[in-house]
N, C-alpha and C. Protein backbone atom coordinates (compact mmCIF):
# COMPACT_ATOMS: atom_id res chain seq x y z
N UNK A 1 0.83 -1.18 0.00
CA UNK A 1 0.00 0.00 0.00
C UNK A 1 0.87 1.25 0.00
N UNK A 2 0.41 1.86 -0.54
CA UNK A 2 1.23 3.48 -0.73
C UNK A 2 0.13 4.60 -0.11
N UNK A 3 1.01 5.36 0.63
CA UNK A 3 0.42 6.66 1.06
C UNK A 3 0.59 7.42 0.08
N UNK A 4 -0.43 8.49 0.05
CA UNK A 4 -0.14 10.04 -1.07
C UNK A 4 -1.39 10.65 -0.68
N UNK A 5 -1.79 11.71 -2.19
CA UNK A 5 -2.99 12.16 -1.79
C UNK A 5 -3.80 12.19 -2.94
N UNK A 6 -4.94 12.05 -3.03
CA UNK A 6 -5.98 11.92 -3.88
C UNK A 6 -6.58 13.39 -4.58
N UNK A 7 -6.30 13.97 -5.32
CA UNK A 7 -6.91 15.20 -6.05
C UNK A 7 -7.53 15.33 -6.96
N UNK A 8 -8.72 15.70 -7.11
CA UNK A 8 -10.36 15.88 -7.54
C UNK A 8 -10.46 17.11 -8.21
N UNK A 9 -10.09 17.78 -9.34
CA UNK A 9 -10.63 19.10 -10.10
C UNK A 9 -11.12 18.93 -10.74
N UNK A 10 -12.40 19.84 -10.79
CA UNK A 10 -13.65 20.06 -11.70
C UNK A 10 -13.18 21.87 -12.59
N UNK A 11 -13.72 20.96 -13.84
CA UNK A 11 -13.20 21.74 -15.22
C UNK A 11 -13.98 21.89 -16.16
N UNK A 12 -14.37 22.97 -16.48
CA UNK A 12 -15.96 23.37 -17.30
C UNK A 12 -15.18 22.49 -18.32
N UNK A 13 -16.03 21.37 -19.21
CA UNK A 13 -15.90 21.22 -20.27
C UNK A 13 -15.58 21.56 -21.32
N UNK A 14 -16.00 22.82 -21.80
CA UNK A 14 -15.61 23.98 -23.26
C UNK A 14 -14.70 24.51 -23.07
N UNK A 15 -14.05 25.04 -21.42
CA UNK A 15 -13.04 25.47 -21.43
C UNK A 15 -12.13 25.62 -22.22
N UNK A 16 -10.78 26.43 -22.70
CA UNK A 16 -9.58 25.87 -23.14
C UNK A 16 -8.54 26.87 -22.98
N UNK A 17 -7.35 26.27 -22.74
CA UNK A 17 -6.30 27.08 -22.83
C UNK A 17 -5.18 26.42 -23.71
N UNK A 18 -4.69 27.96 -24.43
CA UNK A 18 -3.89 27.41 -25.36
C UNK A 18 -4.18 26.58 -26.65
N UNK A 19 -5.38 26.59 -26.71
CA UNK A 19 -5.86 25.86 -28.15
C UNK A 19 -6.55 24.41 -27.70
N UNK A 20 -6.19 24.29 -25.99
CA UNK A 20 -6.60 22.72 -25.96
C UNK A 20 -7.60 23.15 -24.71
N UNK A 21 -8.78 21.72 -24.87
CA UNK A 21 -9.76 21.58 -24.10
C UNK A 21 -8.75 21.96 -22.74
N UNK A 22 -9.07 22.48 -21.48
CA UNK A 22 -8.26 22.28 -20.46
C UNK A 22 -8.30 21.35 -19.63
N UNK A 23 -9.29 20.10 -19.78
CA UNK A 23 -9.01 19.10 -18.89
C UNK A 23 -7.95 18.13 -19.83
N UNK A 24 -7.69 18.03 -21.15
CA UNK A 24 -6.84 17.82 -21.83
C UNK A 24 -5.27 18.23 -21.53
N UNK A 25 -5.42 19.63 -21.09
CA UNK A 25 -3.81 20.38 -21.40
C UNK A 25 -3.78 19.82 -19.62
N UNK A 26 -4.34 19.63 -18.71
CA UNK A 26 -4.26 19.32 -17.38
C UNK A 26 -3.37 17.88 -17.40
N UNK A 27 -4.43 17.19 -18.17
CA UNK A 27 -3.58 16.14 -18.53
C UNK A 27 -2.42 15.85 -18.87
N UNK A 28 -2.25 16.35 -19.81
CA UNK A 28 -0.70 16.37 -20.59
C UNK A 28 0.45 17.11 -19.58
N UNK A 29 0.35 17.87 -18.41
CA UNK A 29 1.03 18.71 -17.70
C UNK A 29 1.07 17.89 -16.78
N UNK A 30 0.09 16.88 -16.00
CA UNK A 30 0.08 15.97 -15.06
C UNK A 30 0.99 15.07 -15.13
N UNK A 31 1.75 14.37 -16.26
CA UNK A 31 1.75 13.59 -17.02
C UNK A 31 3.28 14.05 -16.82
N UNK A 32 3.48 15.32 -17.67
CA UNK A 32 4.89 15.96 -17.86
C UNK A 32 5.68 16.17 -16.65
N UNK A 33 5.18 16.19 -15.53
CA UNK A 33 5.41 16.27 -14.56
C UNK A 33 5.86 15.06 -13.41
N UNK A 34 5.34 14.27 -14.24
CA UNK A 34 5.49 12.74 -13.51
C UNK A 34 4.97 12.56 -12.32
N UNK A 35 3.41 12.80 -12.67
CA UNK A 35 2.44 11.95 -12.05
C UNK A 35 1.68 10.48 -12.75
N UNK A 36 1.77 9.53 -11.96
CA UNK A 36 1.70 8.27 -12.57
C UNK A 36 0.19 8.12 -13.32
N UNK A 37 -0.61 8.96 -13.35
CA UNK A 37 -2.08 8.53 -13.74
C UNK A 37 -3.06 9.44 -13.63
N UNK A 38 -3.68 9.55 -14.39
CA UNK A 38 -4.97 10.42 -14.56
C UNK A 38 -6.37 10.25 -15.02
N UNK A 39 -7.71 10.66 -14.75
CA UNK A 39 -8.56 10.37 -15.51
C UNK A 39 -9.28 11.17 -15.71
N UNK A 40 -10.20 11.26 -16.56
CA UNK A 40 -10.93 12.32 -16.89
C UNK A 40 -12.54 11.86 -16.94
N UNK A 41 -13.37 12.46 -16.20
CA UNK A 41 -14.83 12.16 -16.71
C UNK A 41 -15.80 12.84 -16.36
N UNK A 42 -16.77 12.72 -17.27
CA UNK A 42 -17.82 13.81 -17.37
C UNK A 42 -18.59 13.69 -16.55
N UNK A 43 -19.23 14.88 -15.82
CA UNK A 43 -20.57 14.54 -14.52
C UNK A 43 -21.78 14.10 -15.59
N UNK A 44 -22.95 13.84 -14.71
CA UNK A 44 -24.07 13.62 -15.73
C UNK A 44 -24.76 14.79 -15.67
N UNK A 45 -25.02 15.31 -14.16
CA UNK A 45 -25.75 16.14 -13.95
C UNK A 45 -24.39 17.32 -12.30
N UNK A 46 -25.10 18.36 -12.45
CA UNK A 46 -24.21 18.65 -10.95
C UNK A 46 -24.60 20.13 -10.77
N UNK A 47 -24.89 20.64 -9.54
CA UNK A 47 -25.01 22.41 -9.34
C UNK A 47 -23.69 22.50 -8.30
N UNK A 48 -23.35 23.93 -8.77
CA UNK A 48 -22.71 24.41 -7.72
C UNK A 48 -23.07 25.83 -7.32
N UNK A 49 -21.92 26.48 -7.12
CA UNK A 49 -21.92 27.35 -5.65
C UNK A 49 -23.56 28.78 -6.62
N UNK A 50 -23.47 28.52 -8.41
CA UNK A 50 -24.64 29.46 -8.60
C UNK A 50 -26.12 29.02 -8.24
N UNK A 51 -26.03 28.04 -7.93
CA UNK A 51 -27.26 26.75 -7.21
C UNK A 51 -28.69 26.58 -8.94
N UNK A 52 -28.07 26.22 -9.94
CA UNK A 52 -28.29 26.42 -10.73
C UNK A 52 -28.34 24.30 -11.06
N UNK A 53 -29.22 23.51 -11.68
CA UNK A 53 -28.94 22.23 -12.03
C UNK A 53 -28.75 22.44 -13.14
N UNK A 54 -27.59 21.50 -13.70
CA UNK A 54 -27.09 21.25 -14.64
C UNK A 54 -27.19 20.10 -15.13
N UNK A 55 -27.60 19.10 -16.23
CA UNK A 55 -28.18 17.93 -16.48
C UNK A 55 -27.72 17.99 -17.74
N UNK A 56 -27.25 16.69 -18.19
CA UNK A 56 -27.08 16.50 -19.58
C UNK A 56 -28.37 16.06 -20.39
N UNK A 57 -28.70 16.26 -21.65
CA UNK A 57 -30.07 16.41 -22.50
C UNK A 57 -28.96 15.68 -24.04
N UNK A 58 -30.17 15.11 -24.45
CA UNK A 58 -29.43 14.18 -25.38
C UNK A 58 -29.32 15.88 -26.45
N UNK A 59 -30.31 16.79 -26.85
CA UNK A 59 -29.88 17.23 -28.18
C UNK A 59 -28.76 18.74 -27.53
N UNK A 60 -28.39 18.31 -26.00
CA UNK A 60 -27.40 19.50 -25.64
C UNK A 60 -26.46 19.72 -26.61
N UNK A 61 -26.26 20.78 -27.03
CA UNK A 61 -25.04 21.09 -27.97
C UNK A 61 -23.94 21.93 -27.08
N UNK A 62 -24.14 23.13 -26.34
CA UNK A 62 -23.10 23.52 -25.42
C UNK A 62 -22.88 22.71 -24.09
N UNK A 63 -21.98 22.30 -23.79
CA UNK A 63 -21.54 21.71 -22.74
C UNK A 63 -21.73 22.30 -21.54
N UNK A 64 -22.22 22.36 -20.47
CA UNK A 64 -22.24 23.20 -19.06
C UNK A 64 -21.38 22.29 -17.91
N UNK A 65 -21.55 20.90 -18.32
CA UNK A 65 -20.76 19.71 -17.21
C UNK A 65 -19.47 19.74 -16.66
N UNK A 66 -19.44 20.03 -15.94
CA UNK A 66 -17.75 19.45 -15.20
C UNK A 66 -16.98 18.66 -15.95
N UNK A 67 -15.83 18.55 -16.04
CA UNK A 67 -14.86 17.29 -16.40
C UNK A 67 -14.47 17.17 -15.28
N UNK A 68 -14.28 16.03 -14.41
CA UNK A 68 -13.83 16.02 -13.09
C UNK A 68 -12.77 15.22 -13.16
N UNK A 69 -11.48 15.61 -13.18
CA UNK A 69 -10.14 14.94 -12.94
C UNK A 69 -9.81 14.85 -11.71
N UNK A 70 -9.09 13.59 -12.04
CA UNK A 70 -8.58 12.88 -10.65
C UNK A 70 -7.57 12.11 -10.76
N UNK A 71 -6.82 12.33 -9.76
CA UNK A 71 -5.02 12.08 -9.42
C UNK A 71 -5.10 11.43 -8.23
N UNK A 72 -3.91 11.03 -8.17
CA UNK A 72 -3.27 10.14 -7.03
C UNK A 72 -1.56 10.33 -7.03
N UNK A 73 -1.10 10.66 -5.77
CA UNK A 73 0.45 11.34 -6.16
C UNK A 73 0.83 11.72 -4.39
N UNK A 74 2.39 12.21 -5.57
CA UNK A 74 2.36 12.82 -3.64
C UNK A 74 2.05 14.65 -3.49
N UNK A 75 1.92 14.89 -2.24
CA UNK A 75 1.50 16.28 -2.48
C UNK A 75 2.41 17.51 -3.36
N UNK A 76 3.50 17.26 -2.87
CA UNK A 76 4.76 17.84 -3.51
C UNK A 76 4.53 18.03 -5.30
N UNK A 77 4.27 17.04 -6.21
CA UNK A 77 3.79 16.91 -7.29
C UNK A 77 2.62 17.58 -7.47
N UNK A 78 1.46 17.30 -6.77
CA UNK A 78 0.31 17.77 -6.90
C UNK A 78 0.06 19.28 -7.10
N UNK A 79 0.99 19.53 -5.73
CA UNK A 79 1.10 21.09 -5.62
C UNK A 79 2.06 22.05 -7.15
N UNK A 80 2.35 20.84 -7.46
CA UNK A 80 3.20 21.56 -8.46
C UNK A 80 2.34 21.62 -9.65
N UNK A 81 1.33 20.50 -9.86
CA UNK A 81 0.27 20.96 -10.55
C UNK A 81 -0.94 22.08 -10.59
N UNK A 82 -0.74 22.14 -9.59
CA UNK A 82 -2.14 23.23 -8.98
C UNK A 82 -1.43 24.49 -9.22
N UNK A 83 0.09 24.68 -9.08
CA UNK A 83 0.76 25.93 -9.27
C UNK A 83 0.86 26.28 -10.93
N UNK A 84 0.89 25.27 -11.50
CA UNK A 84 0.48 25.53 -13.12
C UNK A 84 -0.62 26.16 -13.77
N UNK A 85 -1.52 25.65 -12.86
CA UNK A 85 -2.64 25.75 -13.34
C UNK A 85 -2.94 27.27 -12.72
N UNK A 86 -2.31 27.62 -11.27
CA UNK A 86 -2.29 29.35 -10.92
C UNK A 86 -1.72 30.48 -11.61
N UNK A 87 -0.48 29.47 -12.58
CA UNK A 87 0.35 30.28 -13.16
C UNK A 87 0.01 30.63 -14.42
N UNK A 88 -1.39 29.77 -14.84
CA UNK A 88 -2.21 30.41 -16.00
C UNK A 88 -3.22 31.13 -15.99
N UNK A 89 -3.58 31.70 -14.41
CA UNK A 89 -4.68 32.11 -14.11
C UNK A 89 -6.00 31.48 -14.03
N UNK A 90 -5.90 30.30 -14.13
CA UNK A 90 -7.25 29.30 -14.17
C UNK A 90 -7.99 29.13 -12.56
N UNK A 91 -9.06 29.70 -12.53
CA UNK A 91 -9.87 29.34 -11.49
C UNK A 91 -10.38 28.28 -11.44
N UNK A 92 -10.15 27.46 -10.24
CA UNK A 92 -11.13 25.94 -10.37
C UNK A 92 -11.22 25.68 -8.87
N UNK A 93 -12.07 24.70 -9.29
CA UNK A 93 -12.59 23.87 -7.43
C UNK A 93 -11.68 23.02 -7.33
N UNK A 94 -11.30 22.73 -6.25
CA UNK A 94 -10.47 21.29 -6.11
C UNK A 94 -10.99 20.67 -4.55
N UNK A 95 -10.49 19.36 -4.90
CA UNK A 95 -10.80 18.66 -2.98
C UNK A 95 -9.20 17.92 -3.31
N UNK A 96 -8.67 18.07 -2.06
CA UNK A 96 -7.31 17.27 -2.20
C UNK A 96 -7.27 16.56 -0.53
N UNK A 97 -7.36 15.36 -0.73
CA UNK A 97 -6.88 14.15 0.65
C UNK A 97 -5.94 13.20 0.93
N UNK A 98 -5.63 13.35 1.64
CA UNK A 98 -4.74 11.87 1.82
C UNK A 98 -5.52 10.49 1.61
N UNK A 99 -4.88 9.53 0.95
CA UNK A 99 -5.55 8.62 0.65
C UNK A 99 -4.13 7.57 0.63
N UNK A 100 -4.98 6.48 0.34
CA UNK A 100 -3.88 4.95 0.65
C UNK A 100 -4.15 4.63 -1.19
N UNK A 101 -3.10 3.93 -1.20
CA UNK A 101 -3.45 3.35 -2.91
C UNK A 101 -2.85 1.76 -2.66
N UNK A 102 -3.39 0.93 -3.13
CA UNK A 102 -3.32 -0.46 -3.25
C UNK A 102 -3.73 -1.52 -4.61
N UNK A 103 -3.50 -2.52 -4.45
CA UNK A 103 -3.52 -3.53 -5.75
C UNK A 103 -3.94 -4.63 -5.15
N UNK A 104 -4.90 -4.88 -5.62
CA UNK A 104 -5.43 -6.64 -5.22
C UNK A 104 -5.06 -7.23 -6.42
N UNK A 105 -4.19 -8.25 -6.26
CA UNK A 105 -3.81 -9.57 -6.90
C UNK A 105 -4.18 -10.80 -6.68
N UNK A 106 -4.30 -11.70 -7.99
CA UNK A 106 -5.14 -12.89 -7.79
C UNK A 106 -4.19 -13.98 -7.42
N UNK A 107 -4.49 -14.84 -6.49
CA UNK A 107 -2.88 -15.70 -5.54
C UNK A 107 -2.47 -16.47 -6.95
């Protein structure tokens, strides 16, 4: 089992910086940085702090959804991501925890 910490940012969908979606360029910087893993996925539905619901609709054409990325790392890294992302001026939510990481293997 490995200690680290678990980090959760939510990323308007349409967003972009630099020509790329930004849960994309998040990626690729996560990555460059040498964090072991990333994922990316779309909410279905979600409100936040404008208390506004947001729901996906099959003929939606603008995106309103979160991309909610999520890491696993140590903080040191993490923080060095989150400072990227300050150093482009990008506002976002984050939750960051300590968490355990593990592997179940079959005997």
């Amino acid at each position: 089992m490995t200690q680290g910490i678990y980090l959760k940012l939510f990323v308007p969908e349409q967003l972009r910086l630099h020509g790329n979606l930004l849960y994309e360029w998040v990626l690729k910087q996560a990555e460059a940085i040498g964090i072991p893993g990333g994922s990316a996925v779309r909410a279905l539905a979600s409100f936040g702090r404008d208390g506004r619901l947001h729901e996906q609709h099959f003929f939606e054409l603008a995106g309103e959804l979160p991309i909610i990325l999520e890491f696993f790392a140590s903080d040191e890294t993490l923080n060095q991501l989150l400072a990227l992302l300050a150093a482009e001026n990008q506002s976002l939510f984050y939750i960051k925890f300590n968490a355990e990481a593990g592997q179940i293997k079959p005997k």
